[in-house]
Protein backbone atom coordinates (compact mmCIF):
# COMPACT_ATOMS: atom_id res chain seq x y z
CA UNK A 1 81.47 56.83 107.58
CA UNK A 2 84.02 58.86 107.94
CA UNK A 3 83.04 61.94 110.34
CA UNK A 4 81.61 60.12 113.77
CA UNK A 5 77.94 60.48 113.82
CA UNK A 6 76.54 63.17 116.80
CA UNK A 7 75.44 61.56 119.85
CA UNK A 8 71.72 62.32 120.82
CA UNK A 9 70.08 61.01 124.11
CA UNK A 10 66.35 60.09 123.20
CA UNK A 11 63.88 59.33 125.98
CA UNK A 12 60.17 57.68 125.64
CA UNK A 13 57.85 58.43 127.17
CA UNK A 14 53.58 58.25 127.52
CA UNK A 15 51.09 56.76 129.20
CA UNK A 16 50.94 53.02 129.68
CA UNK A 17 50.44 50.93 126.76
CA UNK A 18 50.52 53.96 124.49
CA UNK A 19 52.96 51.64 122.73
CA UNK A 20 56.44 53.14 123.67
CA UNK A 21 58.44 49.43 123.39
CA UNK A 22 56.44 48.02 120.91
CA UNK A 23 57.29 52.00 118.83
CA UNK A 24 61.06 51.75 119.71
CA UNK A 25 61.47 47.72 119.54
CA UNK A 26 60.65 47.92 115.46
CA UNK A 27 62.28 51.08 114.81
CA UNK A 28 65.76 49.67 116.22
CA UNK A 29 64.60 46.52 114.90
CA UNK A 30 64.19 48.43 111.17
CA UNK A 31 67.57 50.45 111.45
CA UNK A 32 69.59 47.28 112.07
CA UNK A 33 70.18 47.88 116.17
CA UNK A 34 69.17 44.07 116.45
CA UNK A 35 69.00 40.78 114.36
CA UNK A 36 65.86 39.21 112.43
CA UNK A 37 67.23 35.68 114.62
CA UNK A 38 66.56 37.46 118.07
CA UNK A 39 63.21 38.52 116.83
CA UNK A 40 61.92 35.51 115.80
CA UNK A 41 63.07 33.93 119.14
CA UNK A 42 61.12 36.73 121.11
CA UNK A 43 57.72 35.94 118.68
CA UNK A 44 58.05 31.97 119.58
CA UNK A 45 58.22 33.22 123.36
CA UNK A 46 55.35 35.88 123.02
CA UNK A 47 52.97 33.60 121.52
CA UNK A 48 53.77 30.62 123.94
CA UNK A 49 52.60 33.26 126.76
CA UNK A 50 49.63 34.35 124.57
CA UNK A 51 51.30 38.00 123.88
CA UNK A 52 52.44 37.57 120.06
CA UNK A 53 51.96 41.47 119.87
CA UNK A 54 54.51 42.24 122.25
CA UNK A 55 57.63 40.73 119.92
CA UNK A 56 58.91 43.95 119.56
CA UNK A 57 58.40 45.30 122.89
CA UNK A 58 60.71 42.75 124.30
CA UNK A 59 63.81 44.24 122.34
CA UNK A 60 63.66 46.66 125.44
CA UNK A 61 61.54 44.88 127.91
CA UNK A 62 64.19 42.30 128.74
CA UNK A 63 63.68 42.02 132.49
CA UNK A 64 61.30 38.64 133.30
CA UNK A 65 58.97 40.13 135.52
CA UNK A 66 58.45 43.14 132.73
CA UNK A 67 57.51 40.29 130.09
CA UNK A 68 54.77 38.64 132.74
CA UNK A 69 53.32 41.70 133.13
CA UNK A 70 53.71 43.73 129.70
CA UNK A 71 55.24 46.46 131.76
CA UNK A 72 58.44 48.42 130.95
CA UNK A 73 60.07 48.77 134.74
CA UNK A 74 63.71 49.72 134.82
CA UNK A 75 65.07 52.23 132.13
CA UNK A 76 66.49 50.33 129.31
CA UNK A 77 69.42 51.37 126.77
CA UNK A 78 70.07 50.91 123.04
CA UNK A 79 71.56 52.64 120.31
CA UNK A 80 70.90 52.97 116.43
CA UNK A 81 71.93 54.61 113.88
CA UNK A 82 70.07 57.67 111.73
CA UNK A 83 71.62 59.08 108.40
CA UNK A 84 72.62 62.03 110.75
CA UNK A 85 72.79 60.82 114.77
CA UNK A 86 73.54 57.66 116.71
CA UNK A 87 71.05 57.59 118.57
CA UNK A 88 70.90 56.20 122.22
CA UNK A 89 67.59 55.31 123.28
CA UNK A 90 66.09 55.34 126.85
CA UNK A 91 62.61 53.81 127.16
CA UNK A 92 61.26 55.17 130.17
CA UNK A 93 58.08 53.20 132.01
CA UNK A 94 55.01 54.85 131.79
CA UNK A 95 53.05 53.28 134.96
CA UNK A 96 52.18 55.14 137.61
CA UNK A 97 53.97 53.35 140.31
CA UNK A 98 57.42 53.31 137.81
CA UNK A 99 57.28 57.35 137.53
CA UNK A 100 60.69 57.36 139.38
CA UNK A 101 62.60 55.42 136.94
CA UNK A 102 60.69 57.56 133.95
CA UNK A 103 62.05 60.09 135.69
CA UNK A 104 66.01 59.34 135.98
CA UNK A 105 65.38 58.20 132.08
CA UNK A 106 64.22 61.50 131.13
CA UNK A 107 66.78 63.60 133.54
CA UNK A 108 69.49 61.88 131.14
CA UNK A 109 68.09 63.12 127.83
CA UNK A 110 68.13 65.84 124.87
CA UNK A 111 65.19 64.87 123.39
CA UNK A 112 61.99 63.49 124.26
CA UNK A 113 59.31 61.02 122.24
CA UNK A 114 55.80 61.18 123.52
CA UNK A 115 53.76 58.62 122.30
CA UNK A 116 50.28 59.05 122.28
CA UNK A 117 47.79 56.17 121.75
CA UNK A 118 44.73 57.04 118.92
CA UNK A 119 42.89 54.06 119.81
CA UNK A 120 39.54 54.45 121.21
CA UNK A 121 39.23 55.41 124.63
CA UNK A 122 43.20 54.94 125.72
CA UNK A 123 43.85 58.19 124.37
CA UNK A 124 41.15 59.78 126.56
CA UNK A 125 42.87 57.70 129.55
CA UNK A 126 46.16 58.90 128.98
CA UNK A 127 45.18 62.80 128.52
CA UNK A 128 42.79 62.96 131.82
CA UNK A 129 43.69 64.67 134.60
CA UNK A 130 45.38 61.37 136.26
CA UNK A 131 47.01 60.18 133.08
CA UNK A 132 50.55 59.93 132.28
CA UNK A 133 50.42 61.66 129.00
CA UNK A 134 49.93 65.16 131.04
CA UNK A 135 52.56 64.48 133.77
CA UNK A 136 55.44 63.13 131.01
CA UNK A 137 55.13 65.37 128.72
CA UNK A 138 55.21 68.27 132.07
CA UNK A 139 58.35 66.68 134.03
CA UNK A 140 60.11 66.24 130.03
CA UNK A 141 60.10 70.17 130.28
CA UNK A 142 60.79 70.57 133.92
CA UNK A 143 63.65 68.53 133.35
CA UNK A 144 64.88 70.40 131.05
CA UNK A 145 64.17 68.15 127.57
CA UNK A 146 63.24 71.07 125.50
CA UNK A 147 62.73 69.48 122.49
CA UNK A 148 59.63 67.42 122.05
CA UNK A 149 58.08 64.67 119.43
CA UNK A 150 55.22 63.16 119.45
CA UNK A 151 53.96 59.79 117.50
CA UNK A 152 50.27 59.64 117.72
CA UNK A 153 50.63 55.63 117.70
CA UNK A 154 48.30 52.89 116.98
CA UNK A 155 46.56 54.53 113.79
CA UNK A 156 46.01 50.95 113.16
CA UNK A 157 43.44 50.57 116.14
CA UNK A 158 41.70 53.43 114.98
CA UNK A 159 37.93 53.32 113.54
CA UNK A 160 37.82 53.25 110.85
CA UNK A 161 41.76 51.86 110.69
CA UNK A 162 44.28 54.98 109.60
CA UNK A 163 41.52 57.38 110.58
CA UNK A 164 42.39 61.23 109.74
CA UNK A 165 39.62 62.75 111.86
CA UNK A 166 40.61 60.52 114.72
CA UNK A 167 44.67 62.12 114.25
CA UNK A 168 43.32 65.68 113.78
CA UNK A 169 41.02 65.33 116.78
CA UNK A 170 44.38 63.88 118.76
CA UNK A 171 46.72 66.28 117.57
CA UNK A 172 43.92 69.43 118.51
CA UNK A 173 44.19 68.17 122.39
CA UNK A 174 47.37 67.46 122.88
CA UNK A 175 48.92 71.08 121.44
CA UNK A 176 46.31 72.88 123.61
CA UNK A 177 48.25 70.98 126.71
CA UNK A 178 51.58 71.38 125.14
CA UNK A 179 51.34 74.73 124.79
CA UNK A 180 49.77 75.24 128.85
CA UNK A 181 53.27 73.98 129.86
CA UNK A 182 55.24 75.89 128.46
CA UNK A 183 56.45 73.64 124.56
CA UNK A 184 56.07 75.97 121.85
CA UNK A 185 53.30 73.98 118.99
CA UNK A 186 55.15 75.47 116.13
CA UNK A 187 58.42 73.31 117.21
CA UNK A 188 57.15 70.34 117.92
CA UNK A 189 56.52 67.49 115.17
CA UNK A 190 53.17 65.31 115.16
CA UNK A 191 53.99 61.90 113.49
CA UNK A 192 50.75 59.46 112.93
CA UNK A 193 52.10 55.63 113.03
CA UNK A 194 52.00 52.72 114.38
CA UNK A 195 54.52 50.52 115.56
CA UNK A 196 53.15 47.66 115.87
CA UNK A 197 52.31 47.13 111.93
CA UNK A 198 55.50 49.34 111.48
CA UNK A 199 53.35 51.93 109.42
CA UNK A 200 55.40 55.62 109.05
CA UNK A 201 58.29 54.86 110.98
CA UNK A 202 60.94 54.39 107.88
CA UNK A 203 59.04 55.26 105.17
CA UNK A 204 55.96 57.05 104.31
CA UNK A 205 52.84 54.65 104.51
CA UNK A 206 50.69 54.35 101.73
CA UNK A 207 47.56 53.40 104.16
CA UNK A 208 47.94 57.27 105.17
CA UNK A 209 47.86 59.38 102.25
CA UNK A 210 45.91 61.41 103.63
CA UNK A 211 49.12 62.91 105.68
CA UNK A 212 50.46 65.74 104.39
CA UNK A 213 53.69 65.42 106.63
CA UNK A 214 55.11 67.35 109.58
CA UNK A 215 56.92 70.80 109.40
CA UNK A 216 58.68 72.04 112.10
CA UNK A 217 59.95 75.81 113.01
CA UNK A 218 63.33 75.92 114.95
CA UNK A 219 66.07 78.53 115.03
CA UNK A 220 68.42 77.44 112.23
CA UNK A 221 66.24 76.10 110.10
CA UNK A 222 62.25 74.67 109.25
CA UNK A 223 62.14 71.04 108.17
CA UNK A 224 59.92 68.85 106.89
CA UNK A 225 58.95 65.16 106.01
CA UNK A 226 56.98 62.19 106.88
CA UNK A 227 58.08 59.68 108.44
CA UNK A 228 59.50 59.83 111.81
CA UNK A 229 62.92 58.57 110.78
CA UNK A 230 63.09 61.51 109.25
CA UNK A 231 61.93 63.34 112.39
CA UNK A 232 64.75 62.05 114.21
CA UNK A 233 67.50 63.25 111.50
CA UNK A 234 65.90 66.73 112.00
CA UNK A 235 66.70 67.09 115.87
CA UNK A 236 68.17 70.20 116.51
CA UNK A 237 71.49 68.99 117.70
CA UNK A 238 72.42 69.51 121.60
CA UNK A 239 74.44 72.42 123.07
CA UNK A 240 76.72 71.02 125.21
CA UNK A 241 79.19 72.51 127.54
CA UNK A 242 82.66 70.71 127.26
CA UNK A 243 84.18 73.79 128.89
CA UNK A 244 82.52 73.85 132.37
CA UNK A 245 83.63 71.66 135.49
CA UNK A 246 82.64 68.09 135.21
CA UNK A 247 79.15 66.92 136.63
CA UNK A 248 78.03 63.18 136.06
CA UNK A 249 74.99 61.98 137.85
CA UNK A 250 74.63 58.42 138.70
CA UNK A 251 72.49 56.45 137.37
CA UNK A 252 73.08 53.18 138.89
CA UNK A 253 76.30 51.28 140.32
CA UNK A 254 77.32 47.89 139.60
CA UNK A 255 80.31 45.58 141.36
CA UNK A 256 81.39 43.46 138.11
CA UNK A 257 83.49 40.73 138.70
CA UNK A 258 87.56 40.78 137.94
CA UNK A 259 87.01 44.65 137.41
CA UNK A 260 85.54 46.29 140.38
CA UNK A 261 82.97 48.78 141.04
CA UNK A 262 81.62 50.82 137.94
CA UNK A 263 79.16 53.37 138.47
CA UNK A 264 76.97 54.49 135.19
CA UNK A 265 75.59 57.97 134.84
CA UNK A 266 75.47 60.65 131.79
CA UNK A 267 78.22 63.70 131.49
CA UNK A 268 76.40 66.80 131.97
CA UNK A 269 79.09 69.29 131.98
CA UNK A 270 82.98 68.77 131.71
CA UNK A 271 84.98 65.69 130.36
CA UNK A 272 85.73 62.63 132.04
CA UNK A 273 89.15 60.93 130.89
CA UNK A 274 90.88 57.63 132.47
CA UNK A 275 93.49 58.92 134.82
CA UNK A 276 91.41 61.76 136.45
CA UNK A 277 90.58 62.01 140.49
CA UNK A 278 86.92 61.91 141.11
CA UNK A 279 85.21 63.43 144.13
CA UNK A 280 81.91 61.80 144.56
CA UNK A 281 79.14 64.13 146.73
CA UNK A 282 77.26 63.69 149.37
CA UNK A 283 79.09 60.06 149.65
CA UNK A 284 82.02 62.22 150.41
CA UNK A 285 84.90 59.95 148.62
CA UNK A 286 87.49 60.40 145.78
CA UNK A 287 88.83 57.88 143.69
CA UNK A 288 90.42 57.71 140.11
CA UNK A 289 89.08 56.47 136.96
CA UNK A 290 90.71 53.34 135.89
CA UNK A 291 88.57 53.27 132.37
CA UNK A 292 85.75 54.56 130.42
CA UNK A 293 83.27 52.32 128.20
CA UNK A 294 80.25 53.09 126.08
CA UNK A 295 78.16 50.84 124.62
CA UNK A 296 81.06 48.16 125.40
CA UNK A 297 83.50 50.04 123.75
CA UNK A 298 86.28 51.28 125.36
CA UNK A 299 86.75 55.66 125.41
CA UNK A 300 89.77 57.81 125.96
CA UNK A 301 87.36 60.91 126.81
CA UNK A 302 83.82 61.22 127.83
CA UNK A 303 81.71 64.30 126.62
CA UNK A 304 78.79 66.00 127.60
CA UNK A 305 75.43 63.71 126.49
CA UNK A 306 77.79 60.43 126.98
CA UNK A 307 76.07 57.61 128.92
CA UNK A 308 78.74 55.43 129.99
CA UNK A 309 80.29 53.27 132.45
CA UNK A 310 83.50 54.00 134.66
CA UNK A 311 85.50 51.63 136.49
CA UNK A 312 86.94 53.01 139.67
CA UNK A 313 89.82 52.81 141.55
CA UNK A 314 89.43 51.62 145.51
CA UNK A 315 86.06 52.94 145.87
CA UNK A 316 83.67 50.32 147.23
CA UNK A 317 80.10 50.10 145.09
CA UNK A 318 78.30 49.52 148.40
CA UNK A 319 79.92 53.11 149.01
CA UNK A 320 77.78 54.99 146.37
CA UNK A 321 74.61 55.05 144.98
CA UNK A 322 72.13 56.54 142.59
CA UNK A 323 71.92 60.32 143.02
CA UNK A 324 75.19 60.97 143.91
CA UNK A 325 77.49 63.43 141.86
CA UNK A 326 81.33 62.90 140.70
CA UNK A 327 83.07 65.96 139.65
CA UNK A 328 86.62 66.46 139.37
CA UNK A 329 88.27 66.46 142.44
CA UNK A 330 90.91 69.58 141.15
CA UNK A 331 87.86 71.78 139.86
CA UNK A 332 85.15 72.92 141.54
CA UNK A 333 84.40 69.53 142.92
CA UNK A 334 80.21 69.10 143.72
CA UNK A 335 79.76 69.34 147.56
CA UNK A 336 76.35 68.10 149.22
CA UNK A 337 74.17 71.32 150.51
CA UNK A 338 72.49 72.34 153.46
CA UNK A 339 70.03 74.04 151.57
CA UNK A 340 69.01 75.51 148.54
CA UNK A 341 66.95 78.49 147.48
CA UNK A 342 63.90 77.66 144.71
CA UNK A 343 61.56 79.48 142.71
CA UNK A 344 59.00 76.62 142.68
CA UNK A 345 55.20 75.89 141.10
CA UNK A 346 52.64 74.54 142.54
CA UNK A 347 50.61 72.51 140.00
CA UNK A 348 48.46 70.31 141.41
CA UNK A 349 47.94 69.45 144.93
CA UNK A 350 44.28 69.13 146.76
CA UNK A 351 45.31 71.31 149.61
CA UNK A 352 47.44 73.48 151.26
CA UNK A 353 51.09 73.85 151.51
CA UNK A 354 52.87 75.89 154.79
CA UNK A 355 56.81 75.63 155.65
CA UNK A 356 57.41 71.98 156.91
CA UNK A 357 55.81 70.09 154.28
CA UNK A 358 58.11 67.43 152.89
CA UNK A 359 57.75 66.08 149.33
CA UNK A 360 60.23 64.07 147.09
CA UNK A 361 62.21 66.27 145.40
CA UNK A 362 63.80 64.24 141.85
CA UNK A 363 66.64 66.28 140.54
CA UNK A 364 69.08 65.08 138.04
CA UNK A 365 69.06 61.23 139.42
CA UNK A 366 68.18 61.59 143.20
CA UNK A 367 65.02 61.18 144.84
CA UNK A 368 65.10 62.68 148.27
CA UNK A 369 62.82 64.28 150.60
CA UNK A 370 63.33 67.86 151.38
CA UNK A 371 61.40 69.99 153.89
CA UNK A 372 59.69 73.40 152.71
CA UNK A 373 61.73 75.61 156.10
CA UNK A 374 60.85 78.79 154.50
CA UNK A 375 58.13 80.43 152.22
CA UNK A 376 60.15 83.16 150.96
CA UNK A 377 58.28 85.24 148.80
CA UNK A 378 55.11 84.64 146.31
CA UNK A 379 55.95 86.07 142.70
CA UNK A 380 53.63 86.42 139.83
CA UNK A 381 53.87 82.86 137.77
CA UNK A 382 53.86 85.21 134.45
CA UNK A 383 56.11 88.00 134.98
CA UNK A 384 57.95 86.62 137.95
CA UNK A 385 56.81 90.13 139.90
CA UNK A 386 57.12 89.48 143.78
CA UNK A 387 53.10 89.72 144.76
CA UNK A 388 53.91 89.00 148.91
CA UNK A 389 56.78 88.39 151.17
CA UNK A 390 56.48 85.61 153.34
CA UNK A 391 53.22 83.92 152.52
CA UNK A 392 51.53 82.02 154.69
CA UNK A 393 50.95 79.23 152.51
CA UNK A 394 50.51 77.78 148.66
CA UNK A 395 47.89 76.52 146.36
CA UNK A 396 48.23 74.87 143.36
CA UNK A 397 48.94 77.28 140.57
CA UNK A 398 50.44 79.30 143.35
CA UNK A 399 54.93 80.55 141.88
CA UNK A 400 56.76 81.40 144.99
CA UNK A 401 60.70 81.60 146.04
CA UNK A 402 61.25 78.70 149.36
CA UNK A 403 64.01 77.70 151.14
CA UNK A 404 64.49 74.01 151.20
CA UNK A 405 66.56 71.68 153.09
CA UNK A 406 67.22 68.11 152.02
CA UNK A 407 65.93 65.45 154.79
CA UNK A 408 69.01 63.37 153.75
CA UNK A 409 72.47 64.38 152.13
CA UNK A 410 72.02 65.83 148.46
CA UNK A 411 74.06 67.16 145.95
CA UNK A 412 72.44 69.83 143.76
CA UNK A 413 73.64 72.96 142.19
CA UNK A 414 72.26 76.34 141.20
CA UNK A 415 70.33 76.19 137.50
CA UNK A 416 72.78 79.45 136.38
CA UNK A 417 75.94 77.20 137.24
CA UNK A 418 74.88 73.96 136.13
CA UNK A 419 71.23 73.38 134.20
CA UNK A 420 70.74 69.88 134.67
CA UNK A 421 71.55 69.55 138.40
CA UNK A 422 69.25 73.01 139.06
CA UNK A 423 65.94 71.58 137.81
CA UNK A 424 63.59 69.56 139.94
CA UNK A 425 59.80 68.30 140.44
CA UNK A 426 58.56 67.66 143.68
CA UNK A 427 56.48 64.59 144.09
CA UNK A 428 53.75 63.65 146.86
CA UNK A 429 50.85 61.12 146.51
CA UNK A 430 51.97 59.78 143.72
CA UNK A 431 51.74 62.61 141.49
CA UNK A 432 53.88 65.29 140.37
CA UNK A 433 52.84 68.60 143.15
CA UNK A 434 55.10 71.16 141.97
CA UNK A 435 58.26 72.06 140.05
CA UNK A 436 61.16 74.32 140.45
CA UNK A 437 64.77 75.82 139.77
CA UNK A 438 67.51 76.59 142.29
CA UNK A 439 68.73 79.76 142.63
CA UNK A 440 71.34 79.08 145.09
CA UNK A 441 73.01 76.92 147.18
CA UNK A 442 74.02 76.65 150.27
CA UNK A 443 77.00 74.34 150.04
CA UNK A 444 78.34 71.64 153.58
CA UNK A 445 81.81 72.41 154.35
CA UNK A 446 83.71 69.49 152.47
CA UNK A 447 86.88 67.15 153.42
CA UNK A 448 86.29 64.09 150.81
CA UNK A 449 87.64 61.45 152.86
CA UNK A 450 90.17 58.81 151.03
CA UNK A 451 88.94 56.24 149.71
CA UNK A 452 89.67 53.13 152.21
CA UNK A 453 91.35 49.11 149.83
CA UNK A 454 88.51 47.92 149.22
């Protein structure tokens, strides 16, 4: 063991029952992240409710009300091991009404695993205009997850079973809308499997011959294999940035018994080490960090791409929520904003859009609503020329610069300072309308206000 393995953030994502759980269930199953006992307790419970080919899916699917209705709801976490990474996984729900968690999953990740179904007609379902496959794979690059793989799943279902034409034919659609957003083809791996029957995911399967394996261009090096184990040991690994102040999103808050409140969010930027005073923005409190765990196991310094848990000091849980920032309180602490300048696209929305309208904006882990006040300029979407000052309004496929200003306190920070808290999509009508990156802020004056004994 020696060395400690790298840490990589992996998110799922695809269209509903593309097979995401079922995918990740057997792959942790396969690489030892959970026992054969557990397993065979989860296939006596499938089959009693008449599901025996969800066993795997409910290695992630834990929550009740996910296992009644099949559905993956809240974001899940688990790690395994690769020859090269440990690898944490977030399985992100892929139905329509979920697309807020999917999208806190995927704000916390380096890499991102599409799954795409090959089985007759879901395929077409999740690659129409209204399916998920499109609007993943687009807020995955929004978000910032530049590195893309995708398992064309359920070769199993295909006719005839382990079909080639049926993967070519897949794999011909989904670059041409890969490529429209903005991945680059060349990069990204295509992996035929299927994760129900476990087929490709360790080893190569002899049922697909036919598969030449996947090669992939990046800028150290090209790799190649076939399985998508082997996918996963050629990640290109993160750049993270130690050096900068400290950012960590929340992703949720919990009050645990005999220790107190312990928010849980990823470190963007910075390091987070017990002892250090946190400001927390827009909640507008400070408090220190009594201790760090990951994974249950206790840490004496958090990096950049850590998920973890902090317990801290005489800050109530009611207090904070998801969305809000903690920096350290000695450097640069985050500060909520007035407003924010945006260079924004407008991808799909039926009508028009003038200053005052008011979508969701999701950025790093908050969802808030944030008004349109100004329509700055419109540029070019290509060459990011200015074409008119002031416009009088937007239509989809429409770049512009706007001024926005959140409806409700927000922490957010410009894209140059801070990547990950400068990236947003706006939704509206349950569908992703446009997507952006902030220029600049426009930051509240700040007093962080003690923390009162809890």
């Amino acid at each position: 063991m020696g060395k400690e393995r790298m840490h990589i953030n992996l998110t799922v994502i695809g269209h509903v029952d593309s097979g995401k759980s079922t995918t990740t269930g057997h792959l942790v199953y396969k690489c030892g992240g959970v026992d054969p006992r557990t397993i065979e307790k989860y296939e006596k419970a499938a089959a009693q409710m008449g599901k025996a080919s969800f066993k795997y899916a409910w290695i992630l699917d834990k929550l009740k009300a996910e296992r009644e209705r099949g559905i993956t709801i809240d974001i899940s976490l688990l790690k395994f091991n690769t020859l090269k990474y440990t690898i944490t996984i977030i399985d992100a729900p892929g139905h329509r009404d979920f697309i807020k968690n999917m999208i806190t999953g995927t704000s916390q990740a380096d890499v991102a695993l599409l799954v795409v179904s090959a089985a007759k007609g879901e395929f077409e379902a999740g690659i129409s205009r209204n399916g998920q496959t499109r609007e993943h794979a687009l807020l995955a690059y929004t978000l910032g997850v530049k590195q893309l793989i995708i398992c064309v799943n359920k070769m199993d279902a295909t006719d005839p079973p382990y079909s080639q034409t049926r993967f070519d034919e897949v794999v011909k659609n989904v670059t041409i809308f890969i490529r429209k957003i903005g991945f680059d083809p060349s990069s990204v791996p295509f992996v035929p499997i299927s994760g129900w029957s476990g087929e490709n995911l360790i080893a190569p399967s002899q049922k697909m011959a036919w598969f030449k394996g996947w090669k992939v261009k990046s800028k150290q090096n090209i790799a190649s294999g076939k399985s998508l184990l082997e996918v996963l040991d050629a990640i290109s690994p993160p750049v993270h940035t130690a050096s900068k102040p400290l950012r960590l999103p929340l992703q949720d808050v919990y009050k645990i018994g005999g220790v107190g409140t312990v928010p849980v969010g990823k470190v963007v930027t910075g390091v987070l080490k017990p002892g250090m005073v946190l400001t927390f923005s827009p909640a507008k409190l400070t408090g220190e960090v009594k201790s760090i765990e990951m994974h249950h196991q206790g840490l004496q310094t958090a990096l950049p791409g850590h998920n973890v848990g902090f317990n801290i000091r005489s800050v109530s849980s009611k207090s904070l929520r998801r969305g809000d920032v903690a920096g350290n309180a000695q450097q640069d602490p985050p500060s909520e904003v007035n407003s924010f300048v945006a260079q924004v696209i407008i991808l799909n929305h039926p009508g028009k859009i003038q200053a005052g309208y008011s979508p969701v904006l999701d950025c790093h882990t908050a969802h808030v609503s944030c008004r349109f006040s100004e329509l700055l300029e419109k540029l070019d979407r290509r060459s990011g020329k200015k074409l008119e000052d002031r416009p009088q309004l937007l239509r989809s496929g429409d770049a512009a610069t706007v001024k926005l200003v959140p409806i409700r306190p927000m922490c957010v920070e410009s894209f140059f300072q801070y990547p990950p808290l400068g990236r947003f999509a706006c939704r509206d009508m349950k569908q992703t309308v446009a997507v952006g990156v902030i220029k600049s802020v426009a930051k509240a004056d700040q007093n962080p206000k003690k923390a009162q004994k809890v």
